[in-house]
C-alpha atoms as a PDB file:
ATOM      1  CA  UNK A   1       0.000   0.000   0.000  1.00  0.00           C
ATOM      2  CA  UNK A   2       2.855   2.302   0.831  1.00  0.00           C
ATOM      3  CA  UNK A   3       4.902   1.715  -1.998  1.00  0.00           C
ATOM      4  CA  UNK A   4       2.089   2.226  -4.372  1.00  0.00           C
ATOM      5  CA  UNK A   5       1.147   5.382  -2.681  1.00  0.00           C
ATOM      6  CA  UNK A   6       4.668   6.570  -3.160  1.00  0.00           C
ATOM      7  CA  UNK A   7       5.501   4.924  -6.997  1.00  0.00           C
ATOM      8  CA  UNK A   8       1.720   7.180  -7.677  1.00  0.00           C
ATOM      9  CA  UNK A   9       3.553  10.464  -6.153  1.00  0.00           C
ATOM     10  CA  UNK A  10       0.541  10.345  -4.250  1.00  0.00           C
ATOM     11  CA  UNK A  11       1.867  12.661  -1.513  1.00  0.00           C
ATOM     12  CA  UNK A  12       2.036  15.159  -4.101  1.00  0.00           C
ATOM     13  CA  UNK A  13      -2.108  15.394  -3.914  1.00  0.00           C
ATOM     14  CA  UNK A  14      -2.838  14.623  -0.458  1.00  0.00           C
ATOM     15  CA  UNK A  15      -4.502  17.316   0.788  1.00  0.00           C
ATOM     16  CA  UNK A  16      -3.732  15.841   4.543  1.00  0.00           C
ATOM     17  CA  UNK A  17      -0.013  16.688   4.889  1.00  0.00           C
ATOM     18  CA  UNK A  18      -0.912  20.095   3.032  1.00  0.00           C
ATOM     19  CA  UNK A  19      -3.763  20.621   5.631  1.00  0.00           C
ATOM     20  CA  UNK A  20      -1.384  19.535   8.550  1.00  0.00           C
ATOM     21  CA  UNK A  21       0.883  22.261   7.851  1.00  0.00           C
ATOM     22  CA  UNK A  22      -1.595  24.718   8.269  1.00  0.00           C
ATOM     23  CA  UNK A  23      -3.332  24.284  11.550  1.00  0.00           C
ATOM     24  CA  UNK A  24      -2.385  22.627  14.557  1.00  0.00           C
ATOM     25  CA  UNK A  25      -5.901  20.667  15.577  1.00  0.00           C
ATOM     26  CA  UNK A  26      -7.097  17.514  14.481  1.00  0.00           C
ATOM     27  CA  UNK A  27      -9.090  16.936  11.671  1.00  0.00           C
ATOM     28  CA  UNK A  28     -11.188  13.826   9.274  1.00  0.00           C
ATOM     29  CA  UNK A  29     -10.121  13.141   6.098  1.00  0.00           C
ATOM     30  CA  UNK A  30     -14.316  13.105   5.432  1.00  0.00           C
ATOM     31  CA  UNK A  31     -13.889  16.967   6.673  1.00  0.00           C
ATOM     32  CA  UNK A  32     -11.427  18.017   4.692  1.00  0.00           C
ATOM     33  CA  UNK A  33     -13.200  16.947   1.415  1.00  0.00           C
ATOM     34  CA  UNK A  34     -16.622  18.190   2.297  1.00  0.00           C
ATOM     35  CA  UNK A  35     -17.430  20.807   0.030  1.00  0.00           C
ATOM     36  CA  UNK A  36     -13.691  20.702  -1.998  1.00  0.00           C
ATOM     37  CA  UNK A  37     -13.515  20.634  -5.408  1.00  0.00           C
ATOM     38  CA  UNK A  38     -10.303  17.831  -6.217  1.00  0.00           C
ATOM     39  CA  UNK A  39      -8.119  18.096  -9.075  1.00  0.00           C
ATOM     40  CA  UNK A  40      -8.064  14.602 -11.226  1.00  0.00           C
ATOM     41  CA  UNK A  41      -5.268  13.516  -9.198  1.00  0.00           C
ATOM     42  CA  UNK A  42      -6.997  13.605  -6.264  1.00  0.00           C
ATOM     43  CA  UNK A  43     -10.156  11.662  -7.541  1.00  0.00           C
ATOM     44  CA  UNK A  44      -7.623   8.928  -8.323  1.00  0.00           C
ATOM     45  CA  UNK A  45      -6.140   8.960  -4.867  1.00  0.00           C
ATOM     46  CA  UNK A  46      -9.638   8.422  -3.118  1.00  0.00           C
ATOM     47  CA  UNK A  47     -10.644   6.234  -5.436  1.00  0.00           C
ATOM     48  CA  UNK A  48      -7.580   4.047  -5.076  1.00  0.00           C
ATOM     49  CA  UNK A  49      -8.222   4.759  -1.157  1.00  0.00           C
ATOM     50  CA  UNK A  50     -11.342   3.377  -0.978  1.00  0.00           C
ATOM     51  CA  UNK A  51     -10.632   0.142  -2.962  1.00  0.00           C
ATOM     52  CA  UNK A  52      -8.639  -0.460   0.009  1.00  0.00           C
ATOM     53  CA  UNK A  53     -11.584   0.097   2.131  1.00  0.00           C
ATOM     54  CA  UNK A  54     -10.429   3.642   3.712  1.00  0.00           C
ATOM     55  CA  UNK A  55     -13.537   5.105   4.496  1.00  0.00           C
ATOM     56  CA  UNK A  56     -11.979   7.726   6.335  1.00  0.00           C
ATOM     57  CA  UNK A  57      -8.741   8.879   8.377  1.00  0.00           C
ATOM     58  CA  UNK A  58      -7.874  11.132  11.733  1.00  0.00           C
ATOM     59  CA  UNK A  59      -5.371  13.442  11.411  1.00  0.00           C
ATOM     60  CA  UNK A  60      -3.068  14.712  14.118  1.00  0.00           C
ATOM     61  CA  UNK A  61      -0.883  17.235  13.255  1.00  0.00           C
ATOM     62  CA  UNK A  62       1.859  17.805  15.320  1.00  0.00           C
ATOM     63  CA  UNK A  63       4.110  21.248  15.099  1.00  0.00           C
ATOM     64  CA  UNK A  64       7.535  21.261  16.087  1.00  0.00           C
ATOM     65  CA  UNK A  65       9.804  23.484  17.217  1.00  0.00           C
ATOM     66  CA  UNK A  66      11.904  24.856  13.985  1.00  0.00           C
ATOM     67  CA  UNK A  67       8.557  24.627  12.014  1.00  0.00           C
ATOM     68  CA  UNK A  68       8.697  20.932  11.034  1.00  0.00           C
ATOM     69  CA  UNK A  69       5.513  19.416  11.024  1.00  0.00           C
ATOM     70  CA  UNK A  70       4.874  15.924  12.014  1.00  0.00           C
ATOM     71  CA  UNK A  71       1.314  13.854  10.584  1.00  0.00           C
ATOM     72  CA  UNK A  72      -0.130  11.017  12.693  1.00  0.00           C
ATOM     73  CA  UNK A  73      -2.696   9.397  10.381  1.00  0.00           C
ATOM     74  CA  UNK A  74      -4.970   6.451  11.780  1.00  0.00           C
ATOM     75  CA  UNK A  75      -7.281   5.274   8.587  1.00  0.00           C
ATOM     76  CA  UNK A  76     -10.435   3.546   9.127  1.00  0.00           C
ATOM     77  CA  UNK A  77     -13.306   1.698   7.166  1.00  0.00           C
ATOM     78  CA  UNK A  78     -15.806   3.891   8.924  1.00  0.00           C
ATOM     79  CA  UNK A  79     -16.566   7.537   9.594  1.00  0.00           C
ATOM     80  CA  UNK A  80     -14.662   9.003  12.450  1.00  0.00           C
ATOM     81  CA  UNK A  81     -17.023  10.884  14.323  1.00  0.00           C
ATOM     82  CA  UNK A  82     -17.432   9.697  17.931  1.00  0.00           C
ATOM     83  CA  UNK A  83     -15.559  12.276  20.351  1.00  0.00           C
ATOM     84  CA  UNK A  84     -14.143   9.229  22.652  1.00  0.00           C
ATOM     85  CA  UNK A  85     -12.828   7.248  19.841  1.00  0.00           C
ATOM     86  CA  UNK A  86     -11.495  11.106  18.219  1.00  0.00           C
ATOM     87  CA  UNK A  87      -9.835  11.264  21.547  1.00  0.00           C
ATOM     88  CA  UNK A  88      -8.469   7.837  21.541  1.00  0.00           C
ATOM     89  CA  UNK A  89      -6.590   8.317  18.256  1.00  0.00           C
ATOM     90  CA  UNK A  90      -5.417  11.461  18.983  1.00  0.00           C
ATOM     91  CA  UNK A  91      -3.542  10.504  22.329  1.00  0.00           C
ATOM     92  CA  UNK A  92      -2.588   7.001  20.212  1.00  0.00           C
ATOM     93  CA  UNK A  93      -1.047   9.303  17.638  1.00  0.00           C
ATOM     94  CA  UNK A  94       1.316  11.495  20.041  1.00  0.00           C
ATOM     95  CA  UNK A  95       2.229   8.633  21.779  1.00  0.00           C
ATOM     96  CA  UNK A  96       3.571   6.957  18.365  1.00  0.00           C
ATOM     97  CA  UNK A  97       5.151  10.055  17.196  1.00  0.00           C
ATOM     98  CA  UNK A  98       7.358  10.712  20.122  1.00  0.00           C
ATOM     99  CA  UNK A  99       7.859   6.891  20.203  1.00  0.00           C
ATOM    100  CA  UNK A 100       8.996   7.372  16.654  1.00  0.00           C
ATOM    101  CA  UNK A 101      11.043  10.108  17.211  1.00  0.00           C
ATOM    102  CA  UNK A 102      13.029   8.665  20.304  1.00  0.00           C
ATOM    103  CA  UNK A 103      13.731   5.594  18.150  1.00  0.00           C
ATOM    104  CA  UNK A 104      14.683   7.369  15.181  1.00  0.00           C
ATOM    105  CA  UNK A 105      16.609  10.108  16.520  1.00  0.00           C
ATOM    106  CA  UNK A 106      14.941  12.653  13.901  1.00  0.00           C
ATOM    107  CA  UNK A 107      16.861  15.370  15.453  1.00  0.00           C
ATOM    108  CA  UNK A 108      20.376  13.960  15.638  1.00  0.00           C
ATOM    109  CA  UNK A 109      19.286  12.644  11.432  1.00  0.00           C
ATOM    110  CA  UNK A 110      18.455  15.944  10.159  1.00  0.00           C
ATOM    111  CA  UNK A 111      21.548  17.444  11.142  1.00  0.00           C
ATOM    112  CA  UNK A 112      24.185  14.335  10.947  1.00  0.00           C
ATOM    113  CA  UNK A 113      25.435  15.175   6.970  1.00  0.00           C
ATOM    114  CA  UNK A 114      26.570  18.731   8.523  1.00  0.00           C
ATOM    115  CA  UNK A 115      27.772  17.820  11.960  1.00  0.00           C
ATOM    116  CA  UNK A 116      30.148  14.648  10.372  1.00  0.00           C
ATOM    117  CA  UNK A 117      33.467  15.402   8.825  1.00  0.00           C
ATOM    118  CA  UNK A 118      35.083  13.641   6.079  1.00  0.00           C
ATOM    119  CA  UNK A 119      37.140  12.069   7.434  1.00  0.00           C
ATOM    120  CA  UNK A 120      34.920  10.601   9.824  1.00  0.00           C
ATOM    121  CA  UNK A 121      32.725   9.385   7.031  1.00  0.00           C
ATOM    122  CA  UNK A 122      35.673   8.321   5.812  1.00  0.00           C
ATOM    123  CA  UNK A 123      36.496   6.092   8.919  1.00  0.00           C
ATOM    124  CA  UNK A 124      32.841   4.502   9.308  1.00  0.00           C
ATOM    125  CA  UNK A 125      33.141   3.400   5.514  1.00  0.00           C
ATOM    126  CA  UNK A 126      36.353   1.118   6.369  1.00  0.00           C
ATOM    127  CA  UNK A 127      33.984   0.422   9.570  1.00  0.00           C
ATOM    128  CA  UNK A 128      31.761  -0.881   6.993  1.00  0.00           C
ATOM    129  CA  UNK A 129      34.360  -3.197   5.712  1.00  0.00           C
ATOM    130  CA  UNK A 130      35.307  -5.185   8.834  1.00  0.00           C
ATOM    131  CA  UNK A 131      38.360  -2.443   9.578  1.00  0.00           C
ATOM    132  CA  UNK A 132      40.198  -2.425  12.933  1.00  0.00           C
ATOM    133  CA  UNK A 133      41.251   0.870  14.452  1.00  0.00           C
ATOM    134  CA  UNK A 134      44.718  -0.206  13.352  1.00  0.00           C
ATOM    135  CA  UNK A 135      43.514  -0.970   9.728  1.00  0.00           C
ATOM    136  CA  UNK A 136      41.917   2.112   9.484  1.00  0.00           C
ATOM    137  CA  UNK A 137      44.720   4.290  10.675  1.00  0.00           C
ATOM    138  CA  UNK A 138      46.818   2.098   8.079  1.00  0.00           C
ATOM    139  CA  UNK A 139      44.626   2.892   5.370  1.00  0.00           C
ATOM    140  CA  UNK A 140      44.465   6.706   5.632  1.00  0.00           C
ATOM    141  CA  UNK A 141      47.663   7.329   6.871  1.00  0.00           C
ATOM    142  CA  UNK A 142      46.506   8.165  10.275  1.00  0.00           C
ATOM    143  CA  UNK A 143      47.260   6.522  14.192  1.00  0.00           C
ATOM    144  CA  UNK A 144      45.030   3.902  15.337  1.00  0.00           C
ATOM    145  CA  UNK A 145      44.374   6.037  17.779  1.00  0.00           C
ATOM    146  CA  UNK A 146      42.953   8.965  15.616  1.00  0.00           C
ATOM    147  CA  UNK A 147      40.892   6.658  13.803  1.00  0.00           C
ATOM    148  CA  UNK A 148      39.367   5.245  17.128  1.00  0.00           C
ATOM    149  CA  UNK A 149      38.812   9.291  18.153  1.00  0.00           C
ATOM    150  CA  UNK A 150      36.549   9.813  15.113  1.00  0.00           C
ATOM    151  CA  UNK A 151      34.448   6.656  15.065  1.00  0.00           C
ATOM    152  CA  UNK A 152      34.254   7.528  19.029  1.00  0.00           C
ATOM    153  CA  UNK A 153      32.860  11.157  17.880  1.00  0.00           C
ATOM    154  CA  UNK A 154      30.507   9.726  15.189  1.00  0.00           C
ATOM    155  CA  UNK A 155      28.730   7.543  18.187  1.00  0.00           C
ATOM    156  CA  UNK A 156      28.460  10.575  20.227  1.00  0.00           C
ATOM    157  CA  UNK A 157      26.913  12.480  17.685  1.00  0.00           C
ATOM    158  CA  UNK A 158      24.645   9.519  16.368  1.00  0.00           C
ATOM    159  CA  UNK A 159      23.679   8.713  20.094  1.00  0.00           C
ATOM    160  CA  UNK A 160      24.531   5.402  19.586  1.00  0.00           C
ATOM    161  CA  UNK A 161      27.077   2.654  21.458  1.00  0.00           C
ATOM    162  CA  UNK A 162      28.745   0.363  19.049  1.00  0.00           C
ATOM    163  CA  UNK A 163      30.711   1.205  15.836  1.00  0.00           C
ATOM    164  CA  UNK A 164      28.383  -0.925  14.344  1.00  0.00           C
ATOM    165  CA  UNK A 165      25.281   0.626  14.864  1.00  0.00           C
ATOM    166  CA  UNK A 166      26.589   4.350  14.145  1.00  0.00           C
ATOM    167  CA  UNK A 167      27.662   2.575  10.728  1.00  0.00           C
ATOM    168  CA  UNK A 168      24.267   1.218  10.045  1.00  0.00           C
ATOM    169  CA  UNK A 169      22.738   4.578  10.834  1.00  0.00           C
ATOM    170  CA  UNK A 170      24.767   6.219   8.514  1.00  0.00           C
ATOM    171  CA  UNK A 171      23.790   3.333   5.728  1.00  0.00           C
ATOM    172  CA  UNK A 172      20.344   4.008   6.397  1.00  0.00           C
ATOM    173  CA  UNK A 173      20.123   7.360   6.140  1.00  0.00           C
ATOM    174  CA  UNK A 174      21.856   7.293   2.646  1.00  0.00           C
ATOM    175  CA  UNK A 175      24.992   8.873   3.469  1.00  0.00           C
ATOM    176  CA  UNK A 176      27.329   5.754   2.663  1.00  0.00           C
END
């Protein structure tokens, strides 16, 4: 479902994320269309929605400091409308954002390409081969012990323990 919504460019016609960015308070994707008139794109995105059975979605918008805006989006095969079950999702969706956001470190992520030097990118890609400190230091003409000094900053700045993980990070995040 997700990778057809993205290989569509679907996010490109969702008037949810556009809506998020504009107001801080929860709203149904039902509400939002009422009384909208939807560019061809769109029709195909609800259409393609409610194949799936979407019959509607709660939308918590959540504004963070810097103006980045995070979207909480619980779909459901009914209309959302009952205040308890509103409230329900809403506290469900802050709870799963900041549980997202301690796990994913979004604020250490964002900033990682400027805070890491070359040559510590440098390091964690002979991390990536199986390097020692000493092989490292061999490799780029450095001491073992400055090679061991910038994989140690790289963990600090990733938040992370192991040269392993603050490798992976760095894999995932697309910058190696």
């Amino acid at each position: 479902m997700l990778l057809e919504y993205q290989n569509n460019d679907y996010v490109r016609y969702d008037v949810l994320p556009a809506a998020a960015r504009l107001s801080p308070a929860p709203f149904t994707w039902q509400g939002l269309q009422r009384g909208r008139k939807q560019t061809p794109k769109q029709v195909e995105l609800n259409d393609w929605a409610r194949t799936l059975g979407v019959v509607d979605a709660y939308a918590v918008p959540i504004h963070l400091p810097g103006g980045d805006v995070g979207l909480c989006v619980s779909i459901s095969n009914h209309l959302v409308e009952d205040t308890e079950e509103r409230l329900a999702l809403h506290m469900a969706s802050l709870y799963a954002h900041d549980r997202c956001q301690a796990l994913g470190h979004p604020d250490v992520a964002s900033s990682v390409k400027a805070q890491l030097s070359p040559r510590e990118l440098e390091c964690l890609k002979w991390v990536l081969a199986g390097k020692s400190d000493t092989d490292i230091g061999a490799i780029l003409g450095i001491s073992p012990n400055t090679a061991h000094f910038h994989i140690e900053r790289v963990k600090k700045k990733l938040g992370v323990r192991t040269r392993t993980q603050a490798a992976a990070m760095i894999v995932t995040m697309g910058y190696l």
